[in-house]
PDB file of N, CA and C in Angstrom:
ATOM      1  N   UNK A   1       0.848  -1.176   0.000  1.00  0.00           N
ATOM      2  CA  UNK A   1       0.000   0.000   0.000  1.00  0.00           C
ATOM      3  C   UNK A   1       0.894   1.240   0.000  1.00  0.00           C
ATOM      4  N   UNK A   2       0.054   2.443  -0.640  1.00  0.00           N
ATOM      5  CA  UNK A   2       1.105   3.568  -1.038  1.00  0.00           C
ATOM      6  C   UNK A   2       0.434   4.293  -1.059  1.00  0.00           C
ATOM      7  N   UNK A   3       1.072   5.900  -0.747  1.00  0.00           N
ATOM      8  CA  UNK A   3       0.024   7.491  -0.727  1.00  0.00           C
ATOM      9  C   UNK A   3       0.166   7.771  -2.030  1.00  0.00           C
ATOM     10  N   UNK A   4      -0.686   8.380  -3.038  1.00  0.00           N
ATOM     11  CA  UNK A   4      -0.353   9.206  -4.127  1.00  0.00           C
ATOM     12  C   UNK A   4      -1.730  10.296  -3.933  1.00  0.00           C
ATOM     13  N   UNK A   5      -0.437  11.448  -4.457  1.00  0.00           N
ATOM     14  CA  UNK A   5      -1.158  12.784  -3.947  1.00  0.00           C
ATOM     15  C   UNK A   5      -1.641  13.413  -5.709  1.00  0.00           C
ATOM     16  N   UNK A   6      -2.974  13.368  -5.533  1.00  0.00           N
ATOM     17  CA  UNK A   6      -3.483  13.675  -7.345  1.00  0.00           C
ATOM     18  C   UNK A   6      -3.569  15.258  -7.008  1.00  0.00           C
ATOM     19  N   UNK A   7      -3.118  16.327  -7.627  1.00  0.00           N
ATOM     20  CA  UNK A   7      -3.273  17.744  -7.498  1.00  0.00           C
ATOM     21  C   UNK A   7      -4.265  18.237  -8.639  1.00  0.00           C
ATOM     22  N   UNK A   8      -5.271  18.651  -8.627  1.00  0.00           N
ATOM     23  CA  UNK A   8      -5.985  18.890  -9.157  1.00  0.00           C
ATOM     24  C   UNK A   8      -6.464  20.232  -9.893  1.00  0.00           C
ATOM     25  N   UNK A   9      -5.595  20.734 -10.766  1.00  0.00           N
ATOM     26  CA  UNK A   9      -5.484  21.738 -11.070  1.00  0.00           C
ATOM     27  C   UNK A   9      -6.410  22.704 -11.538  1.00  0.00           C
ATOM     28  N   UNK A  10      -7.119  23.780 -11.338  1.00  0.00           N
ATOM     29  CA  UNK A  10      -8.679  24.472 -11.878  1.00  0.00           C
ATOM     30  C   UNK A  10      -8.183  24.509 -13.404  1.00  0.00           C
ATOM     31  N   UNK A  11      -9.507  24.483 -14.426  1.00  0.00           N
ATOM     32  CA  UNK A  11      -9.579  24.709 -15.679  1.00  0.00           C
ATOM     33  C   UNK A  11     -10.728  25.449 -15.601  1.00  0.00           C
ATOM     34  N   UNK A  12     -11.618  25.368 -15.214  1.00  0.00           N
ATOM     35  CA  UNK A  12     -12.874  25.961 -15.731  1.00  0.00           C
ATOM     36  C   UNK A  12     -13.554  25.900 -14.229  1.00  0.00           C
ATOM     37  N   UNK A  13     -13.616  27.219 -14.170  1.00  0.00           N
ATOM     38  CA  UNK A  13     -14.326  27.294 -12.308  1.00  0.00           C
ATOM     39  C   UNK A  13     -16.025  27.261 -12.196  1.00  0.00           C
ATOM     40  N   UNK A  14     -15.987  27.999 -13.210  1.00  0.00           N
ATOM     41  CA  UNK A  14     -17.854  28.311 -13.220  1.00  0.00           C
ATOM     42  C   UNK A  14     -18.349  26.360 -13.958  1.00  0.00           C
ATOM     43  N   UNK A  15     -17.828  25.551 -14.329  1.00  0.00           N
ATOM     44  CA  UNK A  15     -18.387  23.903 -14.949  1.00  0.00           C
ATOM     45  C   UNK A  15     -18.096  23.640 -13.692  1.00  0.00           C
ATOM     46  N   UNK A  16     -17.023  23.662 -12.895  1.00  0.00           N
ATOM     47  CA  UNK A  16     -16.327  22.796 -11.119  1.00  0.00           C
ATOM     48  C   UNK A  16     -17.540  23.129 -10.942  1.00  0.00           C
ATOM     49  N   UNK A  17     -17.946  23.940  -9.990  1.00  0.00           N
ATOM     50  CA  UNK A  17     -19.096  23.899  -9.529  1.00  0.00           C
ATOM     51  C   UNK A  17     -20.281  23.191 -10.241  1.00  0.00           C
ATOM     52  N   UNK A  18     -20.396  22.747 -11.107  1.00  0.00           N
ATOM     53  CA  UNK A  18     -21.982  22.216 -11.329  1.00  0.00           C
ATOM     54  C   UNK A  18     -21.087  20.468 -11.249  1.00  0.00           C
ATOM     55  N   UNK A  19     -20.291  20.324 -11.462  1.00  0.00           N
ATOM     56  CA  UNK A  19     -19.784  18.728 -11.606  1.00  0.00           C
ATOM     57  C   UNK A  19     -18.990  18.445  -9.985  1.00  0.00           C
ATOM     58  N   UNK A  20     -18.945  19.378  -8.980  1.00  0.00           N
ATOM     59  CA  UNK A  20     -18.877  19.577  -7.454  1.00  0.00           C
ATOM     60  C   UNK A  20     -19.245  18.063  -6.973  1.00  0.00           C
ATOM     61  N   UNK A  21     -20.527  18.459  -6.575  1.00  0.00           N
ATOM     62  CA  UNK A  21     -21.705  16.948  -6.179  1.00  0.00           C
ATOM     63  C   UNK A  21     -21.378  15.989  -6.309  1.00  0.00           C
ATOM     64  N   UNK A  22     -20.946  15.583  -7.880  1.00  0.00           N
ATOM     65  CA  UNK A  22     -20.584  14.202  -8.596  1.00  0.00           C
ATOM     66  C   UNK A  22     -19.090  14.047  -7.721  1.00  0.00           C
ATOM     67  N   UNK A  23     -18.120  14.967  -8.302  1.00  0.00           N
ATOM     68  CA  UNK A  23     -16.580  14.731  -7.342  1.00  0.00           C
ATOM     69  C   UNK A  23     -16.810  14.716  -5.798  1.00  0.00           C
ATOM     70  N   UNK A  24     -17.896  15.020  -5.020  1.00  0.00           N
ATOM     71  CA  UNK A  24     -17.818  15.017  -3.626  1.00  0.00           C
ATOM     72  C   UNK A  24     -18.346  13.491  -3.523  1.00  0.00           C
ATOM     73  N   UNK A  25     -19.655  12.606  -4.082  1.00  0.00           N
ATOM     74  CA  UNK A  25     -20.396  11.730  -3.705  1.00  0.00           C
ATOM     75  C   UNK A  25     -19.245  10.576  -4.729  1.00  0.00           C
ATOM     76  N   UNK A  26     -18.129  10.542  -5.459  1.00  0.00           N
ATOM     77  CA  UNK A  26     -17.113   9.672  -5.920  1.00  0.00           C
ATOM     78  C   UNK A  26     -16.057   9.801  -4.826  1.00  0.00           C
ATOM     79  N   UNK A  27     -16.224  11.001  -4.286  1.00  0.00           N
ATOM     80  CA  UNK A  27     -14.926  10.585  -2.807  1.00  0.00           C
ATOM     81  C   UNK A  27     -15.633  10.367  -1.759  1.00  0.00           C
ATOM     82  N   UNK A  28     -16.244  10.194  -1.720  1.00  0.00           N
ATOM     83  CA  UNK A  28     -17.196   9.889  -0.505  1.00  0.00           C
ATOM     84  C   UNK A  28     -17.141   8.427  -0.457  1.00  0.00           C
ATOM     85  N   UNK A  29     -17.670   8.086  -1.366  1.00  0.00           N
ATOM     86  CA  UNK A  29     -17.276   6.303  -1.836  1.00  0.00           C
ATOM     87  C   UNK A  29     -16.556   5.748  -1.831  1.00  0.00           C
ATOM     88  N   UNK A  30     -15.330   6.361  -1.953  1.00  0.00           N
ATOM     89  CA  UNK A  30     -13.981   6.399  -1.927  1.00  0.00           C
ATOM     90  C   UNK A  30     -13.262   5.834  -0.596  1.00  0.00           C
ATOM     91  N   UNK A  31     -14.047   6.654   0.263  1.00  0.00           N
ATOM     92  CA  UNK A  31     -13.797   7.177   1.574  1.00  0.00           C
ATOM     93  C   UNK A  31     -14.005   6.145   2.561  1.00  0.00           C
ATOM     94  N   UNK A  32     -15.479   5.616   1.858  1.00  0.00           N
ATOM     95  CA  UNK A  32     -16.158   4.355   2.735  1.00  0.00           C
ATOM     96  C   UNK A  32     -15.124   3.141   2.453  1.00  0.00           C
ATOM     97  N   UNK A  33     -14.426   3.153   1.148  1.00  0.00           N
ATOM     98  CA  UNK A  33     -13.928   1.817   0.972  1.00  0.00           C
ATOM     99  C   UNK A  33     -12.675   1.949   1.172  1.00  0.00           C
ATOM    100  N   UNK A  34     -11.631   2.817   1.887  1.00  0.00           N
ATOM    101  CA  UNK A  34     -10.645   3.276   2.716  1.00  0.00           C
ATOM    102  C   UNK A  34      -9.678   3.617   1.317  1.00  0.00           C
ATOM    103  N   UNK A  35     -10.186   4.082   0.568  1.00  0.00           N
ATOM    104  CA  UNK A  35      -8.821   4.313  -0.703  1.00  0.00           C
ATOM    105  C   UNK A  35      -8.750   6.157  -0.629  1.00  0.00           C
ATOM    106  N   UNK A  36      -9.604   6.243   0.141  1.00  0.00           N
ATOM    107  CA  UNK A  36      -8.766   8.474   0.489  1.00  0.00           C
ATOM    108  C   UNK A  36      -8.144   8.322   1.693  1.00  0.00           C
ATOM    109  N   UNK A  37      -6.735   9.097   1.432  1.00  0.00           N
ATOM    110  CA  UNK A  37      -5.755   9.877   3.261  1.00  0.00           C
ATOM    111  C   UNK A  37      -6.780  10.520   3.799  1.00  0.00           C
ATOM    112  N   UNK A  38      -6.533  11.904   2.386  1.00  0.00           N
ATOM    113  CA  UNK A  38      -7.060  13.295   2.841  1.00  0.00           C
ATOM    114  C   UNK A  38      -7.188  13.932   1.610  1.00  0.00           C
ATOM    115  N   UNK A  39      -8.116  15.090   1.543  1.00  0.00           N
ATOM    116  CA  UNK A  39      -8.946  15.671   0.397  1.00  0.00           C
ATOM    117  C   UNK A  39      -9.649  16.993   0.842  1.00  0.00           C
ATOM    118  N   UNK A  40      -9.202  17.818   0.015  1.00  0.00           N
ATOM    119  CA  UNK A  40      -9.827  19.472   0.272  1.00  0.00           C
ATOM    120  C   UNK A  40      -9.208  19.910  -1.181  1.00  0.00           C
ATOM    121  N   UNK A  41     -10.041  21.184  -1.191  1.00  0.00           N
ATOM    122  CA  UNK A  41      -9.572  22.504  -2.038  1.00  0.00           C
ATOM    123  C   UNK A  41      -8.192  23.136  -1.424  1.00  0.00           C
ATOM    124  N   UNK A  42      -7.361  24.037  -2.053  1.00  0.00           N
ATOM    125  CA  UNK A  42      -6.642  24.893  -1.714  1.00  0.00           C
ATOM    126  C   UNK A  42      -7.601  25.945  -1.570  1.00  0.00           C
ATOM    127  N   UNK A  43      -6.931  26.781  -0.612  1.00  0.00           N
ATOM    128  CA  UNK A  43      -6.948  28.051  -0.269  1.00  0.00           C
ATOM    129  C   UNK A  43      -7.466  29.057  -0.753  1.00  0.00           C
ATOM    130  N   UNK A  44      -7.118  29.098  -2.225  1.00  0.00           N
ATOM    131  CA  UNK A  44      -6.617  30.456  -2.771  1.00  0.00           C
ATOM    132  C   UNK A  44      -7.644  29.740  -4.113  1.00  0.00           C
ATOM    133  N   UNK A  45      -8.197  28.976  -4.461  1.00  0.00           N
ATOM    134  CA  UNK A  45      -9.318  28.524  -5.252  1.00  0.00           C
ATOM    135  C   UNK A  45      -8.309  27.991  -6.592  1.00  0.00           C
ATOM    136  N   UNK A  46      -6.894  27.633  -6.977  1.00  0.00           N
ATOM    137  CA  UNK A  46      -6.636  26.995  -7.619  1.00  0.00           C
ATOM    138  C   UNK A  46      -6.964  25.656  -8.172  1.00  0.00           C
ATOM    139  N   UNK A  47      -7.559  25.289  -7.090  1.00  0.00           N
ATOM    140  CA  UNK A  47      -7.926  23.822  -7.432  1.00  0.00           C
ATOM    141  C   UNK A  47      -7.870  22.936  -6.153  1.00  0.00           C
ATOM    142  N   UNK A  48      -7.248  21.600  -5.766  1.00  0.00           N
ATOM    143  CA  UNK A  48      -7.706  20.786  -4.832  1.00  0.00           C
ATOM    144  C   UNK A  48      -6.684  19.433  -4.936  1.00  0.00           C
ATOM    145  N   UNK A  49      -6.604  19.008  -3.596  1.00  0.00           N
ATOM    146  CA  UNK A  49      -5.730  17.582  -3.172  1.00  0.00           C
ATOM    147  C   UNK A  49      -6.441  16.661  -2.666  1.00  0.00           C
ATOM    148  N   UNK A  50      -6.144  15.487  -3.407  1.00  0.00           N
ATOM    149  CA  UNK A  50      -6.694  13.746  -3.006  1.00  0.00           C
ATOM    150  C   UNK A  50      -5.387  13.071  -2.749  1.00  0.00           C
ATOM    151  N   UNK A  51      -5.281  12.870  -1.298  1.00  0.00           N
ATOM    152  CA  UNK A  51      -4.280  11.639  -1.633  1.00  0.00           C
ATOM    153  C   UNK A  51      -4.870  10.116  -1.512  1.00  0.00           C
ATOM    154  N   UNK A  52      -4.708   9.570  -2.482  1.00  0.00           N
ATOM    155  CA  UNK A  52      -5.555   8.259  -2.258  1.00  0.00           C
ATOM    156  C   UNK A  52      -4.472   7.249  -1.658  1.00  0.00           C
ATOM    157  N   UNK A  53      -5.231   5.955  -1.305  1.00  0.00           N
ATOM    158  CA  UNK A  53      -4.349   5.026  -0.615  1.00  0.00           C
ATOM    159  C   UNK A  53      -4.266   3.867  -2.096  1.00  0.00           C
ATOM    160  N   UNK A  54      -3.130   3.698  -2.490  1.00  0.00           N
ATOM    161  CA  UNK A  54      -3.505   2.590  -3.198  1.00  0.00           C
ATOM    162  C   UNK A  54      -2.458   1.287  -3.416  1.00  0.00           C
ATOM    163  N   UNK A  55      -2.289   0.056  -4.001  1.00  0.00           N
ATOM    164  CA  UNK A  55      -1.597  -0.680  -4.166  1.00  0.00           C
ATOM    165  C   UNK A  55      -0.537  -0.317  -5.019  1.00  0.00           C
ATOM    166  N   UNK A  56      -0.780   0.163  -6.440  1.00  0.00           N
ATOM    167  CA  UNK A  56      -0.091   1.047  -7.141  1.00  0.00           C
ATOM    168  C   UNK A  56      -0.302   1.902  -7.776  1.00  0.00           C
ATOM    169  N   UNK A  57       0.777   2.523  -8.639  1.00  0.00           N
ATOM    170  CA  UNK A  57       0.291   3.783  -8.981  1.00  0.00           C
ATOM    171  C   UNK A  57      -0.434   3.415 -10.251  1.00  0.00           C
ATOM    172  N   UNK A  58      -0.782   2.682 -11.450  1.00  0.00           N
ATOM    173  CA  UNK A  58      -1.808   2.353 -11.723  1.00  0.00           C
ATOM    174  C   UNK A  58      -3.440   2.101 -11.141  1.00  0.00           C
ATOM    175  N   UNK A  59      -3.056   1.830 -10.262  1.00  0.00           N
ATOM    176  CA  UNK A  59      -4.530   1.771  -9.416  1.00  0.00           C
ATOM    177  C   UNK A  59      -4.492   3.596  -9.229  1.00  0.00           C
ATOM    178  N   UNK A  60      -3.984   4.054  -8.725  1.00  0.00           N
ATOM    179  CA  UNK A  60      -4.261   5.585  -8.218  1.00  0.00           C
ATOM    180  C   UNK A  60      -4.464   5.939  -9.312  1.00  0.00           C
ATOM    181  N   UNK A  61      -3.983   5.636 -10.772  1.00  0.00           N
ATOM    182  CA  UNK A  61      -4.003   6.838 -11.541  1.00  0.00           C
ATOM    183  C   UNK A  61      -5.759   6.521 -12.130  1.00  0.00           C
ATOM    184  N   UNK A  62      -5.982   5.451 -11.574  1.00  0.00           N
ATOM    185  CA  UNK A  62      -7.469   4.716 -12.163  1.00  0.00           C
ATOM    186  C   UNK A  62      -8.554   5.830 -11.698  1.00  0.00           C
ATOM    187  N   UNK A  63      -8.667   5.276 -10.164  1.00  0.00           N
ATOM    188  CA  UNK A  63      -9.232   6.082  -9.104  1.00  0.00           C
ATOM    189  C   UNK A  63      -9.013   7.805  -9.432  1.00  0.00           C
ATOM    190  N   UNK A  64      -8.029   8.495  -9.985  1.00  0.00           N
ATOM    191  CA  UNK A  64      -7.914   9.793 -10.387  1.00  0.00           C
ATOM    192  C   UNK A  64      -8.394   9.896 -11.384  1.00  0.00           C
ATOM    193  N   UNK A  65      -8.358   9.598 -12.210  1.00  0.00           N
ATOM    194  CA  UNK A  65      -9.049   9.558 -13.704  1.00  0.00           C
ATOM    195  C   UNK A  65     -10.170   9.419 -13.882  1.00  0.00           C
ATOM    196  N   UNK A  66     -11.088   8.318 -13.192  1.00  0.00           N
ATOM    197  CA  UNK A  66     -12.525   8.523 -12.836  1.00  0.00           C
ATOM    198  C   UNK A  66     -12.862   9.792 -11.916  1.00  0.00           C
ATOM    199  N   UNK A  67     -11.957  10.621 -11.136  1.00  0.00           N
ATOM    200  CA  UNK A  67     -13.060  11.548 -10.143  1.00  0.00           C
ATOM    201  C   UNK A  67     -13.836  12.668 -11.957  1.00  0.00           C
ATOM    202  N   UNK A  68     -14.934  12.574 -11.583  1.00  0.00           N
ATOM    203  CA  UNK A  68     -16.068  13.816 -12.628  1.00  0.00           C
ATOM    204  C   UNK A  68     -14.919  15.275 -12.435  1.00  0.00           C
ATOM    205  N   UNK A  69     -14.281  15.339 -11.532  1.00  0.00           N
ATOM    206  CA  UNK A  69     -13.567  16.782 -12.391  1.00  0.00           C
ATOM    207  C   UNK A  69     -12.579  16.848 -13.439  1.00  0.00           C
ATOM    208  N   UNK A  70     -11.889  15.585 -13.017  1.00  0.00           N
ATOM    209  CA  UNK A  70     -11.394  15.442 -14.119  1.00  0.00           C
ATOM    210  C   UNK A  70     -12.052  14.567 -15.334  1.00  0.00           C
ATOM    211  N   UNK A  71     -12.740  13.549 -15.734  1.00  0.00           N
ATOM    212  CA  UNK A  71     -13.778  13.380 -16.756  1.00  0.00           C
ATOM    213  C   UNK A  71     -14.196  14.245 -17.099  1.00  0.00           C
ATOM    214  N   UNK A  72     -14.669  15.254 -16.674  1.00  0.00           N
ATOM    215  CA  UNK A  72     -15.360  16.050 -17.070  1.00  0.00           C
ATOM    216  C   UNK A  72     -14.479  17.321 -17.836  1.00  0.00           C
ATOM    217  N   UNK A  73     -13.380  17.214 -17.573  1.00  0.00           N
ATOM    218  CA  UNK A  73     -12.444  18.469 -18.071  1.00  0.00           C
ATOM    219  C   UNK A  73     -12.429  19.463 -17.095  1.00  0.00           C
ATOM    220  N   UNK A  74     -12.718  19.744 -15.911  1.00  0.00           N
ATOM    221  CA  UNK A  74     -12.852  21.178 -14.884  1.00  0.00           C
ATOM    222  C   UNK A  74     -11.950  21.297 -14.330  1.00  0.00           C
ATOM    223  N   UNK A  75     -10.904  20.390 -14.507  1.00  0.00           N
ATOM    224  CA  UNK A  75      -9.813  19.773 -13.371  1.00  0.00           C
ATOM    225  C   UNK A  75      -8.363  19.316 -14.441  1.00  0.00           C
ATOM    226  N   UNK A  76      -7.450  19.635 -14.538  1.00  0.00           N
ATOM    227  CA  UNK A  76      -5.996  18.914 -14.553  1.00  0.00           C
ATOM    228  C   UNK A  76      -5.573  18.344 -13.509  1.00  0.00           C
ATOM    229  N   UNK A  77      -5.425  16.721 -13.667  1.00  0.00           N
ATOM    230  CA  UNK A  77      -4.660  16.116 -13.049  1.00  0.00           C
ATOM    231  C   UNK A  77      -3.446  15.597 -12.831  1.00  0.00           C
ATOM    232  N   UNK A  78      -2.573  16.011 -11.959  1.00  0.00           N
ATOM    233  CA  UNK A  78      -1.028  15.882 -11.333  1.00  0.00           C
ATOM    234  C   UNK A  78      -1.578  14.932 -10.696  1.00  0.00           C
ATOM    235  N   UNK A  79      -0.380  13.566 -10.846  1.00  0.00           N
ATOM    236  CA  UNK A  79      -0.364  12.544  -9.891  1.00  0.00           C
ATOM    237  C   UNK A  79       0.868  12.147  -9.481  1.00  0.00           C
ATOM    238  N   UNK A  80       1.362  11.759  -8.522  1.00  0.00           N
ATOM    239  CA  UNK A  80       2.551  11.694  -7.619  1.00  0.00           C
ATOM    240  C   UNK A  80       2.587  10.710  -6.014  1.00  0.00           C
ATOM    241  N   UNK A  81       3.159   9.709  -6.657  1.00  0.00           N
ATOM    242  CA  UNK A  81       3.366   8.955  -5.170  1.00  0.00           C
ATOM    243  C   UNK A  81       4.193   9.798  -4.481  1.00  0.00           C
ATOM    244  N   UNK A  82       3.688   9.881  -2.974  1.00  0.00           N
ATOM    245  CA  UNK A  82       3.529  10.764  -1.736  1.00  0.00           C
ATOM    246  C   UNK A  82       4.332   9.964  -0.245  1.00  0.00           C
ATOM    247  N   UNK A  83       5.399  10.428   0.213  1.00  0.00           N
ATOM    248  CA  UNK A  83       5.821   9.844   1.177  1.00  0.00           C
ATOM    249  C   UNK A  83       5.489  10.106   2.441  1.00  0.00           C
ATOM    250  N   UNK A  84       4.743   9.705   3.642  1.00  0.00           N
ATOM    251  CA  UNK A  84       4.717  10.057   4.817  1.00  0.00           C
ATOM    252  C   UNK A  84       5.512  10.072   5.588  1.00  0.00           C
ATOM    253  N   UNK A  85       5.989  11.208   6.229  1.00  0.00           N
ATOM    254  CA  UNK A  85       6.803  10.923   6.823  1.00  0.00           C
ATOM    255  C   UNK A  85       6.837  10.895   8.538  1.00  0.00           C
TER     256      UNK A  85
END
């Protein structure tokens, strides 16, 4: 098992919001089946961090690729196995 931290870069702020819901109720699911660390927006409204838990980074990049912000285009995704330290 391994952290990878997906950075989620804004593309289109006014579509994020209507495809929101869908990316909150796919990590939510997520959440129940223990594959999220931790998950929020930044600060400053650039965009947002998932680090998921996964076996590998194929699996993470799976799980990233399905969240609706990025399907949907609202979102660039950065992915990066993540070390705890």
């Amino acid at each position: 098992m391994a952290y990878y931290a997906a950075i989620l870069h804004m593309i289109d702020a006014e579509k994020n919001m209507e495809v929101r819901p869908q990316h909150i109720e796919y990590l939510n699911e997520l959440d129940r089946k223990g594959k999220v660390f931790a998950r929020g927006p930044f600060a400053d409204g650039s965009g947002g961090l998932v680090v998921y838990i996964a076996d590998t980074f194929e699996e993470a990049l799976s799980l990233a690729e399905n969240d609706p912000h990025v399907v949907h285009r609202v979102r660039r995704l950065e992915l990066k196995e993540w070390n705890i330290l």
